[in-house]
N, C-alpha and C. Protein backbone atom coordinates (compact mmCIF):
# COMPACT_ATOMS: atom_id res chain seq x y z
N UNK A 1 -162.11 39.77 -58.78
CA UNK A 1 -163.05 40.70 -58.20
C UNK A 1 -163.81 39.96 -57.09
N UNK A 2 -164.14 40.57 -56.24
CA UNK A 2 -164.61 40.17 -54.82
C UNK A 2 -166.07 40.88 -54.38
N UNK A 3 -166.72 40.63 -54.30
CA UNK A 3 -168.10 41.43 -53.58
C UNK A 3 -168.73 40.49 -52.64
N UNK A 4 -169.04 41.53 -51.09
CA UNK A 4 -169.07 41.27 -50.07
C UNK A 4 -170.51 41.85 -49.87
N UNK A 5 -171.48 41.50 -49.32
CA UNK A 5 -172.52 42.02 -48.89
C UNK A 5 -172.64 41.64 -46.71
N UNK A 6 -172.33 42.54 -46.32
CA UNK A 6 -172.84 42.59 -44.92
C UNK A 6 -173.67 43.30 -44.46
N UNK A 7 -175.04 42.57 -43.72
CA UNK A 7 -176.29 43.07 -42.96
C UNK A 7 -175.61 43.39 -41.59
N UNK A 8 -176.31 44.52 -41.63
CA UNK A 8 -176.45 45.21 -40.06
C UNK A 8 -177.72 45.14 -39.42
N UNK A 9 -177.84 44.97 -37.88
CA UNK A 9 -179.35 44.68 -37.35
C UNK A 9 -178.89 46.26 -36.85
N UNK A 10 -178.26 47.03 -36.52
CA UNK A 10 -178.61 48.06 -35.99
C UNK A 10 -177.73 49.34 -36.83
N UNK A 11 -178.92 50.54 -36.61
CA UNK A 11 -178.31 51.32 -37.73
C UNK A 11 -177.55 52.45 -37.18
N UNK A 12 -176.16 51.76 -37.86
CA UNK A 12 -174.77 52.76 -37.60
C UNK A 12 -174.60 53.05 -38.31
N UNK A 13 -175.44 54.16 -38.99
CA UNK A 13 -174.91 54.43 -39.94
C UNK A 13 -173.92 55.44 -39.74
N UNK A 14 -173.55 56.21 -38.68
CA UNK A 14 -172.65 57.17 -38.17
C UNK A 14 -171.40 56.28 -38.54
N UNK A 15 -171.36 55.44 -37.47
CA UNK A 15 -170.07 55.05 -37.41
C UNK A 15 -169.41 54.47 -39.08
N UNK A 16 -170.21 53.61 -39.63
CA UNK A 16 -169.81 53.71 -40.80
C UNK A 16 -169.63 54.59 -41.84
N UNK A 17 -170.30 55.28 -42.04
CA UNK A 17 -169.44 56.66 -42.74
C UNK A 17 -169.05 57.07 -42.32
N UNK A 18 -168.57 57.23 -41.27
CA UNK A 18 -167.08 57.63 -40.93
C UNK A 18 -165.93 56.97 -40.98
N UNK A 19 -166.34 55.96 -40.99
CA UNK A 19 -164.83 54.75 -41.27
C UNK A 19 -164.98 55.21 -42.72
N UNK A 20 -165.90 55.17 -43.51
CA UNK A 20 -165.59 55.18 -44.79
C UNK A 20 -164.86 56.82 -45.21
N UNK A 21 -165.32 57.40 -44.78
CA UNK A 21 -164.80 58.46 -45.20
C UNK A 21 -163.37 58.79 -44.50
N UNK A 22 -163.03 58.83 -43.58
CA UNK A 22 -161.61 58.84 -42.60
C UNK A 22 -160.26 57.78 -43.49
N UNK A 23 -160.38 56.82 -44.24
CA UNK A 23 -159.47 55.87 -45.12
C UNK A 23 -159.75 56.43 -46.89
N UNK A 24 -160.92 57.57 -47.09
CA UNK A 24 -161.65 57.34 -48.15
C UNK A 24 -160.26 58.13 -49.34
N UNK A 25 -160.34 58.10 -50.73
CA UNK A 25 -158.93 58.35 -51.94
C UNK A 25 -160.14 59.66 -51.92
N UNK A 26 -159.32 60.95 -52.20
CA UNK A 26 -159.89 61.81 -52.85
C UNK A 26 -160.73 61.59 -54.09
N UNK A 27 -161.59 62.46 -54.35
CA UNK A 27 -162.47 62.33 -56.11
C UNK A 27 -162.86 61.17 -55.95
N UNK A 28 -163.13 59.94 -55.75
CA UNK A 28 -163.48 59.08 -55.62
C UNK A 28 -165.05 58.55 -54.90
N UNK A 29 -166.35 59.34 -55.34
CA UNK A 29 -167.21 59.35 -54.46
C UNK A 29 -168.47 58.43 -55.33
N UNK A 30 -169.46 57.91 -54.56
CA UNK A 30 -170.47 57.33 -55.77
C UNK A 30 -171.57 57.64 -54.69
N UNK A 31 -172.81 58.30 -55.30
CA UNK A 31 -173.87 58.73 -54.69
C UNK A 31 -174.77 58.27 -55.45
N UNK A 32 -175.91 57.58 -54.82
CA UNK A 32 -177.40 56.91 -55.42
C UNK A 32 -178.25 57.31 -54.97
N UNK A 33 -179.34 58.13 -55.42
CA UNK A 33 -180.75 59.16 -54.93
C UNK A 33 -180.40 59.08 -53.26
N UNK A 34 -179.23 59.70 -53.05
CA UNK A 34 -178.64 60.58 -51.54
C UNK A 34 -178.30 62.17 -52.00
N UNK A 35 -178.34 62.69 -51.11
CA UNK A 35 -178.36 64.51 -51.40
C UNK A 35 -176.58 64.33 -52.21
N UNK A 36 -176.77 64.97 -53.02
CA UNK A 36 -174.99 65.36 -53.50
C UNK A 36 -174.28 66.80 -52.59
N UNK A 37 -173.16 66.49 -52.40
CA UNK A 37 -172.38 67.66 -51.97
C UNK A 37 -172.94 68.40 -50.52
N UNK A 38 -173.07 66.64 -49.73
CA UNK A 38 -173.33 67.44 -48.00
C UNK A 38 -172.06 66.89 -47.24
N UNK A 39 -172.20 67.26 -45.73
CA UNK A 39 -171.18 66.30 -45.16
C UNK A 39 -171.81 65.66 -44.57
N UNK A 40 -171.32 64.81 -43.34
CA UNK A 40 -171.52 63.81 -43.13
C UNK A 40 -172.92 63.30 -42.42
N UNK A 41 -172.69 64.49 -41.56
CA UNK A 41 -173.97 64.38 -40.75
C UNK A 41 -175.16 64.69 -41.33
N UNK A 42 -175.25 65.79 -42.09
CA UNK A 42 -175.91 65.26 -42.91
C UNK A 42 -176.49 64.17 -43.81
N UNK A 43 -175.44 63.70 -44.43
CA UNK A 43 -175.83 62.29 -45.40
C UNK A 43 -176.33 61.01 -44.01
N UNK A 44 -175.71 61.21 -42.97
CA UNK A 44 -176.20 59.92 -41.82
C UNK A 44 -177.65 60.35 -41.76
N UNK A 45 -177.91 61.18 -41.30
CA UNK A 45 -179.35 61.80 -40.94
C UNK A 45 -180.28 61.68 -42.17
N UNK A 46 -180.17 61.87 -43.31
CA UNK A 46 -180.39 61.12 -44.31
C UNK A 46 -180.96 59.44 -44.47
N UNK A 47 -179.88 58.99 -44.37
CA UNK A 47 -179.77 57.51 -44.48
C UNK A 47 -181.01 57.34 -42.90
N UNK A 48 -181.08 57.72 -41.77
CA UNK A 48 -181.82 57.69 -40.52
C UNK A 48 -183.12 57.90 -40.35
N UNK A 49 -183.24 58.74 -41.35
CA UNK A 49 -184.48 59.33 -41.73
C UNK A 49 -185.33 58.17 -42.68
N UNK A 50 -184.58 58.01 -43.45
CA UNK A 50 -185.10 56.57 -44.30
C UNK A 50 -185.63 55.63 -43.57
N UNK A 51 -184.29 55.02 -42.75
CA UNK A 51 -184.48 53.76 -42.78
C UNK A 51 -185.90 53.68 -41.23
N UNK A 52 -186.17 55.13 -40.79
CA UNK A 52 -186.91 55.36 -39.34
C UNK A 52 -188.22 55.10 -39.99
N UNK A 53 -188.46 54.93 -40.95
CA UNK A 53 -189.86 54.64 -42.05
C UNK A 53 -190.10 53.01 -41.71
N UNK A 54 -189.38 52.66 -41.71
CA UNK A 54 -189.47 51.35 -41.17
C UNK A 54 -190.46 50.56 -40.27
N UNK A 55 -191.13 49.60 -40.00
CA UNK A 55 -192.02 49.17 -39.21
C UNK A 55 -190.90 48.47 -38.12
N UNK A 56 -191.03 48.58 -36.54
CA UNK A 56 -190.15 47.51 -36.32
C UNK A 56 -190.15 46.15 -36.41
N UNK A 57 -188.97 45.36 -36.70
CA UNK A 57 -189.26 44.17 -36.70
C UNK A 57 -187.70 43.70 -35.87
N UNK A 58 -187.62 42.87 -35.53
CA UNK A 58 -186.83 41.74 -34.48
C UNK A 58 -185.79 41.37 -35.75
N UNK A 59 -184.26 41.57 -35.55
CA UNK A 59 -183.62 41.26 -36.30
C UNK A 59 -183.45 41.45 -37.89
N UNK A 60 -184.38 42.59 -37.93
CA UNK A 60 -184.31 43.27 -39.17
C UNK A 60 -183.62 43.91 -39.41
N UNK A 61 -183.01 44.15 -40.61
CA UNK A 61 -181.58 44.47 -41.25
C UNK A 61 -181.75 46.30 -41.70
N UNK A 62 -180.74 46.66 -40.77
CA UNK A 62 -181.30 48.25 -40.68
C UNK A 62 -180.14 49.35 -42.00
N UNK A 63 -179.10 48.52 -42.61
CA UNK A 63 -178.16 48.63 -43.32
C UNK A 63 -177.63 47.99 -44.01
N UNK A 64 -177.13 47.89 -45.17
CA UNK A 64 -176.22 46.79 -45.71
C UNK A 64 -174.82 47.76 -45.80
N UNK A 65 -173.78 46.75 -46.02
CA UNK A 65 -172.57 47.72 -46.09
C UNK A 65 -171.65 46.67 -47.12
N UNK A 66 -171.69 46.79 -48.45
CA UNK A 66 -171.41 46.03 -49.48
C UNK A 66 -170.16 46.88 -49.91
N UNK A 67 -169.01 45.71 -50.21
CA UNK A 67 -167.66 46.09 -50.77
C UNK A 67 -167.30 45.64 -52.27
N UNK A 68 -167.10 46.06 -52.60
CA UNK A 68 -166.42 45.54 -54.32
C UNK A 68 -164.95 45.94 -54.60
N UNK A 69 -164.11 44.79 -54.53
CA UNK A 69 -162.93 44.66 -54.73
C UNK A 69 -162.11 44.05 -56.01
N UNK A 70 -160.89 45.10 -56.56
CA UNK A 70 -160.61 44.15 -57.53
C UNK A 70 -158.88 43.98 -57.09
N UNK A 71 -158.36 43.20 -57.69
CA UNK A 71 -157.19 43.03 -57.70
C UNK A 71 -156.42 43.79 -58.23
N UNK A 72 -154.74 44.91 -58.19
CA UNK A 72 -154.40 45.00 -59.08
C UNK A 72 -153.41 44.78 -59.33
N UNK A 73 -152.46 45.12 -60.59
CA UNK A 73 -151.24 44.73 -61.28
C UNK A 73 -150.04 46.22 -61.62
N UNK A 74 -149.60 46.17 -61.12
CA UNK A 74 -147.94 46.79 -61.54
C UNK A 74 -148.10 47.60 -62.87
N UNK A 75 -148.39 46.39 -63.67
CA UNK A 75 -148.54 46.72 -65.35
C UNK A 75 -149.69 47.67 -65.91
N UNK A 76 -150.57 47.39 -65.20
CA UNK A 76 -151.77 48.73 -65.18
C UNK A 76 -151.92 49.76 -64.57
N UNK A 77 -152.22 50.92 -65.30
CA UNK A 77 -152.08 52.12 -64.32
C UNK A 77 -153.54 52.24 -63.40
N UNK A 78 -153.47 52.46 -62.71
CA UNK A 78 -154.43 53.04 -61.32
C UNK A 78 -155.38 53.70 -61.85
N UNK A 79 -155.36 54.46 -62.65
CA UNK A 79 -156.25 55.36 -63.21
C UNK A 79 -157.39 53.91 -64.18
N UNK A 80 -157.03 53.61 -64.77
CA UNK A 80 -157.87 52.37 -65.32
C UNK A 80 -158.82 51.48 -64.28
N UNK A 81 -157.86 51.23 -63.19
CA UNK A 81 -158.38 50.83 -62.21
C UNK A 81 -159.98 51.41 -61.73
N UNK A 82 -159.28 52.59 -61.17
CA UNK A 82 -160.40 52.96 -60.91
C UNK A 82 -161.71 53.67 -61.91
N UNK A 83 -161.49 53.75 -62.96
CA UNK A 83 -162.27 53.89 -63.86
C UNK A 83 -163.16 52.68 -63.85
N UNK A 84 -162.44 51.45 -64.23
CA UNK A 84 -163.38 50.21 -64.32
C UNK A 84 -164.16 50.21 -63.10
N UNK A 85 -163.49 50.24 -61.98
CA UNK A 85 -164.31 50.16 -60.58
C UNK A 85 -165.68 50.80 -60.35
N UNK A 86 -165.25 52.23 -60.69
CA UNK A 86 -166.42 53.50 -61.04
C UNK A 86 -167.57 52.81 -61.65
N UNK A 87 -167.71 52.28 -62.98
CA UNK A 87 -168.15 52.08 -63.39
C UNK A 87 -168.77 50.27 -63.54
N UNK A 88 -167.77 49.60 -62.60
CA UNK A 88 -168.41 48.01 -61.92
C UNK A 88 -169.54 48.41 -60.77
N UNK A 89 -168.79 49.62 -60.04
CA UNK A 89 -170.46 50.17 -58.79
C UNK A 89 -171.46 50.50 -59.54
N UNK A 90 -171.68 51.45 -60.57
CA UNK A 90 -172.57 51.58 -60.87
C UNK A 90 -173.68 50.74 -61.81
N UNK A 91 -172.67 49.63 -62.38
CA UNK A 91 -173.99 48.73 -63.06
C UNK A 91 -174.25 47.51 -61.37
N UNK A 92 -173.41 47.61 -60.33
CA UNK A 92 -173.81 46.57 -59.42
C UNK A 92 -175.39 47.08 -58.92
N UNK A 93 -175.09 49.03 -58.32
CA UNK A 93 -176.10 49.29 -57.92
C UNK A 93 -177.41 49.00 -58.19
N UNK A 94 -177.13 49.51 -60.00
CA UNK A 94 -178.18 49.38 -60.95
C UNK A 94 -178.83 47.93 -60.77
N UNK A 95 -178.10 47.23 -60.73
CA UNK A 95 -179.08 45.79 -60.48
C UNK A 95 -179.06 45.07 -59.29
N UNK A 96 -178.27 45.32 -58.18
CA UNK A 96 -178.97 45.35 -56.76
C UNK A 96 -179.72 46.41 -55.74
N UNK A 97 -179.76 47.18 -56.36
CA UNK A 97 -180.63 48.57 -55.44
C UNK A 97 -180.55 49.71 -55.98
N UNK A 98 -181.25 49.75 -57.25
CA UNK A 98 -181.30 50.71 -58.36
C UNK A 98 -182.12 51.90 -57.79
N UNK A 99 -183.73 51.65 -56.68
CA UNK A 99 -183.98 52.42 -56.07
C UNK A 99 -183.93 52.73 -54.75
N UNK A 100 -182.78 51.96 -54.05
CA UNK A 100 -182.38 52.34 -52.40
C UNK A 100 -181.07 54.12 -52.52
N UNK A 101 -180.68 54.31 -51.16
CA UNK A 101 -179.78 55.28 -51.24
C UNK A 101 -178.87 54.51 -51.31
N UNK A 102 -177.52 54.96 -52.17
CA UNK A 102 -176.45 54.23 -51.82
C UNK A 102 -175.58 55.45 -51.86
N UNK A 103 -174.45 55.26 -51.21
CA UNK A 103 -173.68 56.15 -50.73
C UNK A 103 -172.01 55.26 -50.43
N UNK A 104 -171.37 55.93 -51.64
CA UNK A 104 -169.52 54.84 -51.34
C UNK A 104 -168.96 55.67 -51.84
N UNK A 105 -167.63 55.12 -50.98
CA UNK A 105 -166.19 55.60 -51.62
C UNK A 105 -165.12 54.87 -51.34
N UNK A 106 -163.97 55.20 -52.37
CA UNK A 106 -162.75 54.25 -52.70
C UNK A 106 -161.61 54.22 -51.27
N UNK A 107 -161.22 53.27 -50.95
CA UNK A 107 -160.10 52.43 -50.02
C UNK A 107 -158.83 51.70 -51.23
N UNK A 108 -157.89 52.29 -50.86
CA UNK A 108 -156.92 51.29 -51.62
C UNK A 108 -155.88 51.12 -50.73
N UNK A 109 -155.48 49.63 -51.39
CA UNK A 109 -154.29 49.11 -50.08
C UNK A 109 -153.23 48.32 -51.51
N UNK A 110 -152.54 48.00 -50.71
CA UNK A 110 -151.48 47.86 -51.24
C UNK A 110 -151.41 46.60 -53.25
N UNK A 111 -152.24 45.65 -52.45
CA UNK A 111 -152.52 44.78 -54.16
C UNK A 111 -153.81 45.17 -54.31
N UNK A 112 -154.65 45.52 -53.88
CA UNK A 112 -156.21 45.68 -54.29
C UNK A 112 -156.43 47.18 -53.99
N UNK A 113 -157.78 47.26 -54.90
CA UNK A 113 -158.76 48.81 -54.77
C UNK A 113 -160.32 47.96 -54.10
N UNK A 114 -160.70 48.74 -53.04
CA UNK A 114 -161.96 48.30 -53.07
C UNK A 114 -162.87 49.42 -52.75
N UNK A 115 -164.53 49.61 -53.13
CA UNK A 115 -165.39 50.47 -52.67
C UNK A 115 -166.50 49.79 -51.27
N UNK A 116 -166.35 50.41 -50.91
CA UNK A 116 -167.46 50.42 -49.57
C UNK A 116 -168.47 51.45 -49.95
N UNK A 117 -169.65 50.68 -50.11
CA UNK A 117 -171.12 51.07 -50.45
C UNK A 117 -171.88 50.84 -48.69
N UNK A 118 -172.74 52.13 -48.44
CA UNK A 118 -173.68 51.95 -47.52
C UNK A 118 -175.11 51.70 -48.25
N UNK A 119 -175.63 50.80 -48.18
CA UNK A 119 -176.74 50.98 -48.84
C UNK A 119 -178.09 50.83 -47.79
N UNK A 120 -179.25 51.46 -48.08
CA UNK A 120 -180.29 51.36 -47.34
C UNK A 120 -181.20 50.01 -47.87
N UNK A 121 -181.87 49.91 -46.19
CA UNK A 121 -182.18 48.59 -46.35
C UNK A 121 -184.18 48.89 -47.51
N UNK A 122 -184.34 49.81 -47.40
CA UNK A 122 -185.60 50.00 -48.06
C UNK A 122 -185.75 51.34 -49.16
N UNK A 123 -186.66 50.76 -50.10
CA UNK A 123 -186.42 51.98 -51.11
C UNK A 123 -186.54 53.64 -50.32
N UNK A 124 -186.72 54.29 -52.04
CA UNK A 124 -187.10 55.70 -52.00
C UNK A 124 -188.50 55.57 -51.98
N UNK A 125 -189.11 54.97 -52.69
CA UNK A 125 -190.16 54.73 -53.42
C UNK A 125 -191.07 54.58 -52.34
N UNK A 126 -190.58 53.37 -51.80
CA UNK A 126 -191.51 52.57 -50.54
C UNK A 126 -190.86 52.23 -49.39
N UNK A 127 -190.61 53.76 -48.80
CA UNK A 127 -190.14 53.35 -47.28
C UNK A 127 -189.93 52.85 -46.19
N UNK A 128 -191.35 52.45 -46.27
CA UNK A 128 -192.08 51.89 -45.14
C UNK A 128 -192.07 50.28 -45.61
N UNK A 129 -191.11 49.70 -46.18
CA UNK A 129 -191.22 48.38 -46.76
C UNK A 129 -189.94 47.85 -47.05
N UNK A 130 -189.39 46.62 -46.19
CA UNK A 130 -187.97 46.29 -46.22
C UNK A 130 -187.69 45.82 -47.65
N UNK A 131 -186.70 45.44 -48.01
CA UNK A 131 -186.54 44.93 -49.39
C UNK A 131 -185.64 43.55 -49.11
N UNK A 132 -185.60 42.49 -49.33
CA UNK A 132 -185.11 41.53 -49.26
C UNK A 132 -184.51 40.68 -50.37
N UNK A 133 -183.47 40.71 -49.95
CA UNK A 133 -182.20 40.06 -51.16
C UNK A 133 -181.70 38.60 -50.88
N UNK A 134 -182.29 37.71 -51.19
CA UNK A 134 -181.40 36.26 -51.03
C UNK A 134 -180.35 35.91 -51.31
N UNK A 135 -180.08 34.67 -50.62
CA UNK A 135 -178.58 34.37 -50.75
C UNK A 135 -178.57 34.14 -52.28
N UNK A 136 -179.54 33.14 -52.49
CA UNK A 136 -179.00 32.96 -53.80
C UNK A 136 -179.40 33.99 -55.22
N UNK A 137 -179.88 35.22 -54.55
CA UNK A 137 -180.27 35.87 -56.11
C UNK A 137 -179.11 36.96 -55.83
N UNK A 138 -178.12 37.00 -54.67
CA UNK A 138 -177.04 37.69 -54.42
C UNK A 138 -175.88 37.16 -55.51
N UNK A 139 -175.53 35.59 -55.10
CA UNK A 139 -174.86 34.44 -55.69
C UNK A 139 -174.55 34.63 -57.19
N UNK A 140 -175.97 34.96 -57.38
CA UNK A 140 -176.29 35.21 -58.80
C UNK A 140 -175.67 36.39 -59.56
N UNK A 141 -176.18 37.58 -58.73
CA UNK A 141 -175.81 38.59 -59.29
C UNK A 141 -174.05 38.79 -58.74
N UNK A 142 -173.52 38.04 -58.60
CA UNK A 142 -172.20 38.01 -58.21
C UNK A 142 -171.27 37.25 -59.53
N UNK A 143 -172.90 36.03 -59.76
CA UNK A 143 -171.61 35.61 -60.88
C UNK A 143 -171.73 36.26 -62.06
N UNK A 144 -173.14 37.16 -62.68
CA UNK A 144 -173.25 37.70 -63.69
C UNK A 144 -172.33 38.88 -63.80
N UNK A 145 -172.03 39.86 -62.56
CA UNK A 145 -171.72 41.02 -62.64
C UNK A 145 -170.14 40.46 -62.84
N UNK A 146 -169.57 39.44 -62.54
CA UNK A 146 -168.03 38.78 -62.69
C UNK A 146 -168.06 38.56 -64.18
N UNK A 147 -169.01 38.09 -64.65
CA UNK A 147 -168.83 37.63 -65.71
C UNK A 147 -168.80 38.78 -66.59
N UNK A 148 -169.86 39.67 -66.57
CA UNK A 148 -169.74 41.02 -67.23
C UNK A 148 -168.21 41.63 -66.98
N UNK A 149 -167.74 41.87 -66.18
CA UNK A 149 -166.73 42.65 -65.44
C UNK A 149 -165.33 42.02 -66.79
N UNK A 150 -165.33 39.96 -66.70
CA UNK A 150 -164.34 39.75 -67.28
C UNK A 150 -164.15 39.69 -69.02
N UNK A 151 -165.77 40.14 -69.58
CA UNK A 151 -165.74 40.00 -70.74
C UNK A 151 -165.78 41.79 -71.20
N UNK A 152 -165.70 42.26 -70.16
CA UNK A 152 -165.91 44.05 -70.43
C UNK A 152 -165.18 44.60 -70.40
N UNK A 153 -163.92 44.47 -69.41
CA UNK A 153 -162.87 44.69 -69.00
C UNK A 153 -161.82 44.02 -68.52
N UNK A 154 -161.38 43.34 -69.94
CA UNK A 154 -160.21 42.55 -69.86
C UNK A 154 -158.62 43.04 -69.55
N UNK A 155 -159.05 44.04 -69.67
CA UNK A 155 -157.63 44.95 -69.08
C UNK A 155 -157.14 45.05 -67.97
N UNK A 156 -158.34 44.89 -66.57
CA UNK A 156 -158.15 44.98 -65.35
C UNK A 156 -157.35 43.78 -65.02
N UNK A 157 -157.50 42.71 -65.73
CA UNK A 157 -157.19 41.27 -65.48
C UNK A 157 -157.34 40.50 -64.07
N UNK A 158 -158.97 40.87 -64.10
CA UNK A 158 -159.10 39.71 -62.78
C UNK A 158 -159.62 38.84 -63.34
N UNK A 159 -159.66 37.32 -62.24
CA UNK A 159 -160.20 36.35 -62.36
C UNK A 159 -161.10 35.73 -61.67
N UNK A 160 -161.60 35.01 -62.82
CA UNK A 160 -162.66 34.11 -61.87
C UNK A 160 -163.35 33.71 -60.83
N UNK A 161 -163.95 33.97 -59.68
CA UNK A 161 -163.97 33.42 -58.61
C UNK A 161 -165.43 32.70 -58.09
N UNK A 162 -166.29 33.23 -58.71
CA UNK A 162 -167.62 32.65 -58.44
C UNK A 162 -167.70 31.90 -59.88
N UNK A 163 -168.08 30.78 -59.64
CA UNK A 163 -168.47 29.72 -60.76
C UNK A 163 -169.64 29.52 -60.74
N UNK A 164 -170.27 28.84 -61.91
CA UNK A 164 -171.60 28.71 -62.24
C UNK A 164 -171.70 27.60 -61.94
């Protein structure tokens, strides 16, 4: 399993949901305190509206755009796959941005499944207030959520990759 966190200084959020959605698997959607069941322009205008709460600041991070990838196998059906996946986004959210919007959906390629999460850079709660994630409490929650992932779901059969 793989998780990627990339900051954006400027907010596209257009263009990225649209990449995400244009490659996106049917049924495959994960929504975090974002409106359910709009399209697109909507959900951007959304996410715009948020993040315009913002104070400006110089190189401040107007988006994150976080991926979670797992490996898969021949021997497992797809459907498992993405079940575990479903449910690896939602305890990631839960403990990296339990109260930001998040807004993903599934990409699959040929050995791997991965989700592309847009997430906002500041809560619901407190708009007007960036939220800041370090490298190393990222690190962290990279190796716990691996570690959860390989003692939870040994079926998926990934391995290791962040060490303690």
């Amino acid at each position: 399993m793989i998780i990627k966190s990339l900051s954006r200084k400027r907010a596209s959020y257009d263009q990225l949901l649209a990449y995400i959605d244009t490659k996106a698997q049917p049924n495959f959607t994960i929504g975090h305190n974002v409106p359910y069941g709009v399209d697109m322009d909507v959900l951007c205008q959304y996410f715009e509206n948020l993040v315009s709460h913002l104070p400006p600041r110089k190189n401040g991070n107007q988006l994150y755009h976080e991926i979670i990838s797992l490996k898969i196998s021949k021997n497992r059906s797809l459907e498992a796959y993405q079940r575990g996946l479903y449910t690896i986004c939602q305890s990631y959210i839960q403990a990296r941005a339990s109260d930001h919007a998040v807004y993903g959906k599934l990409h699959m390629e040929k050995h791997h499944l991965h989700v592309h999460l847009v997430m906002s850079p500041n809560t619901i709660g407190t708009p007007d207030k960036r939220v800041r994630f370090a490298k190393k409490e990222f690190s962290e929650l990279q190796q716990q959520l691996e570690n959860w992932v390989l003692q939870s779901f040994p079926e998926l059969g990934q391995q290791q990759v962040y060490t303690q």
